[in-house]
PDB file of N, CA and C in Angstrom:
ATOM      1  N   UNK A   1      -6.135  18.093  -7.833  1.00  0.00           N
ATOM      2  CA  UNK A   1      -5.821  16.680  -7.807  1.00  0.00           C
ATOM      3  C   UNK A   1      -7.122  15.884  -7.674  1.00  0.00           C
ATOM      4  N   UNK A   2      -7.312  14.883  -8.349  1.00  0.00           N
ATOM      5  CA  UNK A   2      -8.323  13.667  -8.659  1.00  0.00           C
ATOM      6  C   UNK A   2      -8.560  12.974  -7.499  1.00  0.00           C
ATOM      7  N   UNK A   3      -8.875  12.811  -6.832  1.00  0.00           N
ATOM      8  CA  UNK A   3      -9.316  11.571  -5.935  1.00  0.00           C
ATOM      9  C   UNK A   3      -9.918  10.355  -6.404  1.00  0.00           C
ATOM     10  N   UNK A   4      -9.934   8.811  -6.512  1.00  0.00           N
ATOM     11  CA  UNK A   4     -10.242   8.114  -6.975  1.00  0.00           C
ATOM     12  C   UNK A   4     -10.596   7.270  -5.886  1.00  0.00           C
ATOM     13  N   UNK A   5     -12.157   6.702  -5.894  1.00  0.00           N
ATOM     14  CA  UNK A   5     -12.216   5.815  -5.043  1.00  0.00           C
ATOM     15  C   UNK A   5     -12.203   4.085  -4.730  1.00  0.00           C
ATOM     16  N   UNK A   6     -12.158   3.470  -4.043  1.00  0.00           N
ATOM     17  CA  UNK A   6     -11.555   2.232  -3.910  1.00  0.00           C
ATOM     18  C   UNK A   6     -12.010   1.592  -5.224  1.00  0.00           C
ATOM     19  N   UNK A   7     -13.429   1.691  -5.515  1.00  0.00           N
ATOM     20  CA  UNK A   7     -14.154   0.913  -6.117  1.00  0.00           C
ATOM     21  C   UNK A   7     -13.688   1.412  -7.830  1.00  0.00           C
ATOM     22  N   UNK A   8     -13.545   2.674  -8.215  1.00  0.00           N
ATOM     23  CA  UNK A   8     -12.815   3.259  -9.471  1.00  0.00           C
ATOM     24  C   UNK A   8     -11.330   2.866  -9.494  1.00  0.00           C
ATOM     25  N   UNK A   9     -10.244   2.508  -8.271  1.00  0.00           N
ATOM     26  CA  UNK A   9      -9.134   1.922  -8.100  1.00  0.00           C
ATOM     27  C   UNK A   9      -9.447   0.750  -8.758  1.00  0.00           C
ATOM     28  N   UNK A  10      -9.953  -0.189  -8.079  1.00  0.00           N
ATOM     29  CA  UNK A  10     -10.687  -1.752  -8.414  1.00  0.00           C
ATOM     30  C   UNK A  10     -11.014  -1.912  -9.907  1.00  0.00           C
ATOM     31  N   UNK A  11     -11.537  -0.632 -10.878  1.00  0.00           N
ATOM     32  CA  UNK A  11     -12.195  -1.282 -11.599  1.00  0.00           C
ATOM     33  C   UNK A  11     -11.050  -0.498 -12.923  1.00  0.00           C
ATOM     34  N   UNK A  12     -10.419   0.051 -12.784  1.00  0.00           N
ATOM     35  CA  UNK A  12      -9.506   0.831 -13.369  1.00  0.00           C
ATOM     36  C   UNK A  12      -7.977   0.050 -13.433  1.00  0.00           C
ATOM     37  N   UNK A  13      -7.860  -0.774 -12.165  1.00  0.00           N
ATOM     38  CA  UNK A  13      -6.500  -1.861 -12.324  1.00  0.00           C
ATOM     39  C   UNK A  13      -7.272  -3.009 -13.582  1.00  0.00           C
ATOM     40  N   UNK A  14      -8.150  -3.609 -12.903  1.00  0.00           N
ATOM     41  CA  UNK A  14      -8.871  -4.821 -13.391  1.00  0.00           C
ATOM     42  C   UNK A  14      -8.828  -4.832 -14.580  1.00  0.00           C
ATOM     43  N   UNK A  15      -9.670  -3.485 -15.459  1.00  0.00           N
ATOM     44  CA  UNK A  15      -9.273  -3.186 -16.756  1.00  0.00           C
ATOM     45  C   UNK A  15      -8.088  -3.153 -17.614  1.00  0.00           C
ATOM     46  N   UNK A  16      -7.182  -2.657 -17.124  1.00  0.00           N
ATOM     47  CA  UNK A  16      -5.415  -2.991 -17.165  1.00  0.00           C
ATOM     48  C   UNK A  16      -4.648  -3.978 -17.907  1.00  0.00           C
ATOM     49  N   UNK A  17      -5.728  -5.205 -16.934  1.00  0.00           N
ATOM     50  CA  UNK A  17      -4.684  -6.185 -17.037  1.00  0.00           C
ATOM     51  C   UNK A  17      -3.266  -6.195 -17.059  1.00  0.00           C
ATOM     52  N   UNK A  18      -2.839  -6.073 -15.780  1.00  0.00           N
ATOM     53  CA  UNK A  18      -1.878  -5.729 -15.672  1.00  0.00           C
ATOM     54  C   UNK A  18      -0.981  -6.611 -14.609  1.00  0.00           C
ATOM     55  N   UNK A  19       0.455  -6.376 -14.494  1.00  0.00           N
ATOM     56  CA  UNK A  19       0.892  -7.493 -13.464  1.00  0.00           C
ATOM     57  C   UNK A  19       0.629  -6.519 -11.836  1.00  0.00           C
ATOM     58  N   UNK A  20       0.718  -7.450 -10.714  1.00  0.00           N
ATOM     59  CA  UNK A  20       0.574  -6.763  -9.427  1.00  0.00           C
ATOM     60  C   UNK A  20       1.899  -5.550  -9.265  1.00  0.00           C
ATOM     61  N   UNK A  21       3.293  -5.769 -10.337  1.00  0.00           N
ATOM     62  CA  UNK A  21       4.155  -4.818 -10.133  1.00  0.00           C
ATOM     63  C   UNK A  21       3.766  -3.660 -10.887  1.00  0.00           C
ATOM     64  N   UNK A  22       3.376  -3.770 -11.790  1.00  0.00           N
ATOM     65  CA  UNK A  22       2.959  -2.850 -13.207  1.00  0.00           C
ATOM     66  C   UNK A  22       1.666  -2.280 -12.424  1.00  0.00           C
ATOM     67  N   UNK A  23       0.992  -2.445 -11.668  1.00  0.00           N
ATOM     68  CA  UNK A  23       0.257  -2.026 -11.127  1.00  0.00           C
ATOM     69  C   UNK A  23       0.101  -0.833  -9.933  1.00  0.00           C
ATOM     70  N   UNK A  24       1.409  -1.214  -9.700  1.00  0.00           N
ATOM     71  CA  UNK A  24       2.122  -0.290  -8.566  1.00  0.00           C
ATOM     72  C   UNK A  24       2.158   1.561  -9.204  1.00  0.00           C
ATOM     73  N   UNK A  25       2.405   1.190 -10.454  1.00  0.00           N
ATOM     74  CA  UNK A  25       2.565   2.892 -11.206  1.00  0.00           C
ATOM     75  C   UNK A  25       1.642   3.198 -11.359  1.00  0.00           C
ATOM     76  N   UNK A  26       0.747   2.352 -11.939  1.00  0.00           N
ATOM     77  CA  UNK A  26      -0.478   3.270 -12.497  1.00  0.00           C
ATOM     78  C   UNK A  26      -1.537   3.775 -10.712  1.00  0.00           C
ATOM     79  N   UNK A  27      -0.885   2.793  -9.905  1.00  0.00           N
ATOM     80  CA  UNK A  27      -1.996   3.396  -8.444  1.00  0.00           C
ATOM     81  C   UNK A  27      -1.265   4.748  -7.485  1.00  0.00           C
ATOM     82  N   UNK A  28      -0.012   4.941  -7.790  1.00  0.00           N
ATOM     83  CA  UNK A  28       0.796   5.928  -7.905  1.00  0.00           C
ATOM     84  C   UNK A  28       0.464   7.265  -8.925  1.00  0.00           C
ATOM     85  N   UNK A  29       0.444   6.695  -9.906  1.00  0.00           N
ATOM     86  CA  UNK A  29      -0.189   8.189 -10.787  1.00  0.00           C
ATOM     87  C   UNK A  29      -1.625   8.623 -10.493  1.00  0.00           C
ATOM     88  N   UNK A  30      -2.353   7.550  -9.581  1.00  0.00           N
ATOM     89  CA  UNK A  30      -3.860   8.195  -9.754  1.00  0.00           C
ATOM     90  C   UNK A  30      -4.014   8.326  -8.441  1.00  0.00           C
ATOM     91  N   UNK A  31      -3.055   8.801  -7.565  1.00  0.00           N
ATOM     92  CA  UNK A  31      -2.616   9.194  -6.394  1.00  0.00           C
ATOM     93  C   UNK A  31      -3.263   8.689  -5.097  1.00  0.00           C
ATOM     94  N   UNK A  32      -3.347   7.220  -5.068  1.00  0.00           N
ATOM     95  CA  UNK A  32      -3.757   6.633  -4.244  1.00  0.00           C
ATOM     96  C   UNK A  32      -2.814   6.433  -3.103  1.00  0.00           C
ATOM     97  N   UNK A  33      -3.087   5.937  -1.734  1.00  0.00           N
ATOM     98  CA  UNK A  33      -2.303   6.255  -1.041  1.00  0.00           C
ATOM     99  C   UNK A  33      -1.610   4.543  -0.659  1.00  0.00           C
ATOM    100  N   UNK A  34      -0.434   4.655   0.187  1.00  0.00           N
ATOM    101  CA  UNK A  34       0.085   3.214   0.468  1.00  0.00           C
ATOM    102  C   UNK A  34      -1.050   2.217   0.663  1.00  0.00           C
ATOM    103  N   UNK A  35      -1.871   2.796   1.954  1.00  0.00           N
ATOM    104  CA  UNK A  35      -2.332   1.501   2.277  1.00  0.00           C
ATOM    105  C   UNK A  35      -3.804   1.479   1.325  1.00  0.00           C
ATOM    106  N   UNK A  36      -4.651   2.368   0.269  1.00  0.00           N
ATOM    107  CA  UNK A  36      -5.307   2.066  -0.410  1.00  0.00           C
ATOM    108  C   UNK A  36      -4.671   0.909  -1.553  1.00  0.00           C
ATOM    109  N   UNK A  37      -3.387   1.514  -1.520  1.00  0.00           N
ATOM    110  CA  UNK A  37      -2.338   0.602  -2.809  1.00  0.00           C
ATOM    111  C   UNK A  37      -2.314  -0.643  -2.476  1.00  0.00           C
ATOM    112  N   UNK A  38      -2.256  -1.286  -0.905  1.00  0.00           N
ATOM    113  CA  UNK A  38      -2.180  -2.862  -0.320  1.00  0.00           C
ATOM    114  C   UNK A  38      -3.969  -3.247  -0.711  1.00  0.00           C
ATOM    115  N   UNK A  39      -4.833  -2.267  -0.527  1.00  0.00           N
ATOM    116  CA  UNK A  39      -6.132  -2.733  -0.512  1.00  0.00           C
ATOM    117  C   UNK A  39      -6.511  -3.542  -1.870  1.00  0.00           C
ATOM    118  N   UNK A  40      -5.943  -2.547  -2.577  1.00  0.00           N
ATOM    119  CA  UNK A  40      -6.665  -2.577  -4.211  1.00  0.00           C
ATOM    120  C   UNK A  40      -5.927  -3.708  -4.541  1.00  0.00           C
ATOM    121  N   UNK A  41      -4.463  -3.805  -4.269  1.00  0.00           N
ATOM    122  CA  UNK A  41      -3.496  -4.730  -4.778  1.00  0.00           C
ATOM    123  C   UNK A  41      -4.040  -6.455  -4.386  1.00  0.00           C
ATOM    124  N   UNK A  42      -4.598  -6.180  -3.484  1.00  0.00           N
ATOM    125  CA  UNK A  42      -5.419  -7.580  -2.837  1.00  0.00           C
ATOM    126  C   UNK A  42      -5.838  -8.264  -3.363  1.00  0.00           C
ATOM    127  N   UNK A  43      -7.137  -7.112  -3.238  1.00  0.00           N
ATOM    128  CA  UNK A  43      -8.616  -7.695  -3.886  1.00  0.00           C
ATOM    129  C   UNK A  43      -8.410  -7.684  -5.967  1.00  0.00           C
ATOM    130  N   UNK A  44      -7.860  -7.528  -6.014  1.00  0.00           N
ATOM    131  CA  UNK A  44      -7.561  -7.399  -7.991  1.00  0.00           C
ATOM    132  C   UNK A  44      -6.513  -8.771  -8.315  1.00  0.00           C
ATOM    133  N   UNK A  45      -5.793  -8.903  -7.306  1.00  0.00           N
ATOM    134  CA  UNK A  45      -5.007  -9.865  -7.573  1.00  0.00           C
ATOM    135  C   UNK A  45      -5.173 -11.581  -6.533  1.00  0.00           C
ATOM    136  N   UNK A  46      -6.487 -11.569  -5.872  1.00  0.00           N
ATOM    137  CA  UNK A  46      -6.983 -11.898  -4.836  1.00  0.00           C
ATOM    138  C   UNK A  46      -5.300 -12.600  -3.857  1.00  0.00           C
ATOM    139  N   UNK A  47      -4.550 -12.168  -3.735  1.00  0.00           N
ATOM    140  CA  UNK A  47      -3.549 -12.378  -2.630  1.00  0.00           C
ATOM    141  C   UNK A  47      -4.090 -11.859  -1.352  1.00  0.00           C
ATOM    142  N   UNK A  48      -2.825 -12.355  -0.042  1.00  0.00           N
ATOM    143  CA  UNK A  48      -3.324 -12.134   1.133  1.00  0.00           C
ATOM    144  C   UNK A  48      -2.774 -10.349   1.274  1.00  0.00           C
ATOM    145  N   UNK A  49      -3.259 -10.273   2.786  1.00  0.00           N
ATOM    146  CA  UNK A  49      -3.229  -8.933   2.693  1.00  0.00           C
ATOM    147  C   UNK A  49      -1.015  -8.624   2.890  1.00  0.00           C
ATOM    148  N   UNK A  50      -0.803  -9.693   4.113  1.00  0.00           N
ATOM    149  CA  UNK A  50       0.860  -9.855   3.595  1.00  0.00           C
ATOM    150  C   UNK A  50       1.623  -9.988   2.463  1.00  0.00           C
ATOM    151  N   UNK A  51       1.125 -10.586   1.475  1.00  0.00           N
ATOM    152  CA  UNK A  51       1.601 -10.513   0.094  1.00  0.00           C
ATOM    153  C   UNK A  51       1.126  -9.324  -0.903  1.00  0.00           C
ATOM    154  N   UNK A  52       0.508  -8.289  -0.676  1.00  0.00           N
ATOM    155  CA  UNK A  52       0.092  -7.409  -0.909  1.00  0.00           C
ATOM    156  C   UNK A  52       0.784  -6.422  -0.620  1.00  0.00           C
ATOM    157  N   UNK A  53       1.030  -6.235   0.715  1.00  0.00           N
ATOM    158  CA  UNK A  53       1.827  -5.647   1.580  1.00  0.00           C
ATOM    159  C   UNK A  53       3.684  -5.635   0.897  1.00  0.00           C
ATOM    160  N   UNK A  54       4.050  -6.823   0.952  1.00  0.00           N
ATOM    161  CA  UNK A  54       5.280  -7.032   0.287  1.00  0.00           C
ATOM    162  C   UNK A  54       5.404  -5.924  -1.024  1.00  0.00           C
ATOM    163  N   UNK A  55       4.747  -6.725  -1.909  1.00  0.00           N
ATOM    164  CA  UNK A  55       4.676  -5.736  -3.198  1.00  0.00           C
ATOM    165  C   UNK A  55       4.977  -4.338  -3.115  1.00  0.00           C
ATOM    166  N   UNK A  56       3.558  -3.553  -2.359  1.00  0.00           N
ATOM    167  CA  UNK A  56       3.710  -2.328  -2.407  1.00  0.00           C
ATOM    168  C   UNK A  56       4.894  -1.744  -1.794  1.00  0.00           C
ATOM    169  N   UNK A  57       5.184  -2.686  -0.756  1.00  0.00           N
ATOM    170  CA  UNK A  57       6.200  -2.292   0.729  1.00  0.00           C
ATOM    171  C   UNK A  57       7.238  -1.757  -0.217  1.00  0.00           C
ATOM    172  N   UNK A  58       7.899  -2.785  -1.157  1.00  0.00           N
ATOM    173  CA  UNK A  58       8.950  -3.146  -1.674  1.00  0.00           C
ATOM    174  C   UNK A  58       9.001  -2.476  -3.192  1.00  0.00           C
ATOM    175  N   UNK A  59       8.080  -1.959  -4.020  1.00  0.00           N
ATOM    176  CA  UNK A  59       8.288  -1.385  -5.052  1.00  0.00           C
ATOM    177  C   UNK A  59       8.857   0.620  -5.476  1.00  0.00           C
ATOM    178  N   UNK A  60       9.579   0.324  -6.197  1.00  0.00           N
ATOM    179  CA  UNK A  60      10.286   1.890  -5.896  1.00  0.00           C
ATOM    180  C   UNK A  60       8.878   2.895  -5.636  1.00  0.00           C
ATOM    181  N   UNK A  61       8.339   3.179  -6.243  1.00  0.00           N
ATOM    182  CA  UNK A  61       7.419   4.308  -6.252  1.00  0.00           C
ATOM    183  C   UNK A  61       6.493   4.355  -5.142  1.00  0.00           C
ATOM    184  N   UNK A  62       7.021   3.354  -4.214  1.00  0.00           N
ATOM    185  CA  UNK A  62       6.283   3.575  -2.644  1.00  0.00           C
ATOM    186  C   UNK A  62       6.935   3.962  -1.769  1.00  0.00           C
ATOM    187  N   UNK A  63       8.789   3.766  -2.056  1.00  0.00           N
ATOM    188  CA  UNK A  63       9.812   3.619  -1.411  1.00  0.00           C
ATOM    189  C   UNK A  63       9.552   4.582   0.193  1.00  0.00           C
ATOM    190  N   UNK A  64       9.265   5.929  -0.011  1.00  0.00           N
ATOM    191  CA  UNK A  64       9.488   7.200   0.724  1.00  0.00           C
ATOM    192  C   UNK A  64       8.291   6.606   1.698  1.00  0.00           C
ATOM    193  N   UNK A  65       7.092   6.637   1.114  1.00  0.00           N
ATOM    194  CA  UNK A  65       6.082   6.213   1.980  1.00  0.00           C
ATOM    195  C   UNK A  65       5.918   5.080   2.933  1.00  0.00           C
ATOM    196  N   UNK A  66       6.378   3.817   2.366  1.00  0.00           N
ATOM    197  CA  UNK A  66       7.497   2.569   3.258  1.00  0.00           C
ATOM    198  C   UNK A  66       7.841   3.088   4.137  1.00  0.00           C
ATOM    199  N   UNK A  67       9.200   3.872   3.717  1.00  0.00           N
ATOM    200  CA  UNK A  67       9.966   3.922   4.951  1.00  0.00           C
ATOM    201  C   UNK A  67       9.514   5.111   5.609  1.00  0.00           C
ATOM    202  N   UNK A  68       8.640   5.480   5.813  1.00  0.00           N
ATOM    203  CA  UNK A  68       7.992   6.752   6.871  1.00  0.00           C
ATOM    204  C   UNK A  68       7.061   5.486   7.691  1.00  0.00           C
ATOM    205  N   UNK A  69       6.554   4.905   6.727  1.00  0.00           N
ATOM    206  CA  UNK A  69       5.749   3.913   7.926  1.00  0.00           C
ATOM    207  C   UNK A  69       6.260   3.237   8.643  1.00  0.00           C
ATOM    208  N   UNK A  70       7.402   2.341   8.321  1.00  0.00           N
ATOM    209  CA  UNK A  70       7.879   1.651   9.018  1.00  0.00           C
ATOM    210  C   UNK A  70       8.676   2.333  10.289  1.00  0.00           C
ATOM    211  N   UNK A  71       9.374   3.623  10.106  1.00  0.00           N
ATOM    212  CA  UNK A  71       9.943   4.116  11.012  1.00  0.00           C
ATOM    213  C   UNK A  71       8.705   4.517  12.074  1.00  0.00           C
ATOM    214  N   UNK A  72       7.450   5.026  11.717  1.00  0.00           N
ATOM    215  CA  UNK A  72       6.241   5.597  12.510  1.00  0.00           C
ATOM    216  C   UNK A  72       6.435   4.122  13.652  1.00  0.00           C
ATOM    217  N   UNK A  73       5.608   3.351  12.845  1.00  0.00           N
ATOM    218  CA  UNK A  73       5.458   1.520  13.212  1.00  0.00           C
ATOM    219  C   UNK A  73       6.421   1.522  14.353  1.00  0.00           C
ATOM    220  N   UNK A  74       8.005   1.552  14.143  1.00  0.00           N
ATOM    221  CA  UNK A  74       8.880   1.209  15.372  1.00  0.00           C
ATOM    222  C   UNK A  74       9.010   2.045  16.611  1.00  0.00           C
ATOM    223  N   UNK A  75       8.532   3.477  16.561  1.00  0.00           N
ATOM    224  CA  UNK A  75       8.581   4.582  17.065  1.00  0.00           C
ATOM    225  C   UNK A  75       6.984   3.954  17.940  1.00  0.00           C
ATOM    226  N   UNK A  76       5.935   3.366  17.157  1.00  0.00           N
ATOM    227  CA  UNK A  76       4.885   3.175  18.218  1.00  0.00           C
ATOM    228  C   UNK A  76       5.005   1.952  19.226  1.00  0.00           C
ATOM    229  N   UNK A  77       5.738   1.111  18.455  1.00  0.00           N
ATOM    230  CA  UNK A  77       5.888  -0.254  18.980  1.00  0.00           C
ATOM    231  C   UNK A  77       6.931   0.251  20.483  1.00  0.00           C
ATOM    232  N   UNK A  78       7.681   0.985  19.676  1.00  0.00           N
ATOM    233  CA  UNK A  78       8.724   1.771  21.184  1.00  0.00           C
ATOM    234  C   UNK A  78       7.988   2.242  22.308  1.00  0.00           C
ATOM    235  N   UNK A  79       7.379   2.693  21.515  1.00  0.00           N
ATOM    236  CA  UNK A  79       6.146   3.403  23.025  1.00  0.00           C
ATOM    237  C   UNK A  79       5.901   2.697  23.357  1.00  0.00           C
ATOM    238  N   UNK A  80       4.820   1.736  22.879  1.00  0.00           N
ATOM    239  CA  UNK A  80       4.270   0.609  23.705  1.00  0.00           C
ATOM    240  C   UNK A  80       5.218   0.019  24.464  1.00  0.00           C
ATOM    241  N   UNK A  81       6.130  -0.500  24.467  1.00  0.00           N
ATOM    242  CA  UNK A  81       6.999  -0.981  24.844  1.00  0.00           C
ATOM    243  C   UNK A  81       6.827  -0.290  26.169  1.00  0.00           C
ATOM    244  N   UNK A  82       7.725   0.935  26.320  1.00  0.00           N
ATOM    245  CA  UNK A  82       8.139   1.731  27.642  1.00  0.00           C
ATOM    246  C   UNK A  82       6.849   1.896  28.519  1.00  0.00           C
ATOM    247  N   UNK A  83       5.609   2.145  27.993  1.00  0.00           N
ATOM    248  CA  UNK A  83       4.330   2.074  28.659  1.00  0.00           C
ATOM    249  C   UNK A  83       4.125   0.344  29.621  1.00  0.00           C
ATOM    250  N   UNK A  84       4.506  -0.518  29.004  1.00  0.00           N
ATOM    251  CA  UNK A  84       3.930  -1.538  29.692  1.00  0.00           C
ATOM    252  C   UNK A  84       4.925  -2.000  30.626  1.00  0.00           C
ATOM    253  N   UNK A  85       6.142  -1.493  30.929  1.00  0.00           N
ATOM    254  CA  UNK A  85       7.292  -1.798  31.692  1.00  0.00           C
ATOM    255  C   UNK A  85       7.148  -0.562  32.552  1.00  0.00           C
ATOM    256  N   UNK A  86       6.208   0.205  32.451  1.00  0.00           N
ATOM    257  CA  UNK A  86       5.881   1.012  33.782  1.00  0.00           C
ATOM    258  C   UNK A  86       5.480   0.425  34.512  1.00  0.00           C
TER     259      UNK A  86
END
């Protein structure tokens, strides 16, 4: 498997021309990971890092990876939680 780095992400969408959704597959096939996918999706489309976030959050071919984070995310926020009510 290929590894591609931020800056070959960056210059490989850019070339594209492509929309921020249409973009979602091709950073998927060149096996970038969620949150490289919010990075690249950013800076190429200069949006914030929340609207970035949306996109990837929300497009099928992230779906599995989404929802592992978000469940991680509530599972830490839980902790924290029970830690500071000690």
């Amino acid at each position: 498997m290929v590894t591609f780095s931020y800056e070959q992400l960056l210059s490989k969408l850019k070339s594209l021309d492509c929309t921020p959704d249409e973009a979602q597959r091709h950073l998927k096939h060149m096996h970038a990971s969620i949150v490289m996918a919010i990075r690249v999706t950013r800076a190429v489309y200069g949006m914030s890092m929340g609207e970035a976030k949306k996109i990837v959050d929300r497009h099928p071919v992230w779906v599995d990876e989404s929802a592992l984070g978000n469940e991680i995310q509530e599972k830490a926020i839980a902790a924290a939680a029970e830690l500071l009510a000690q």
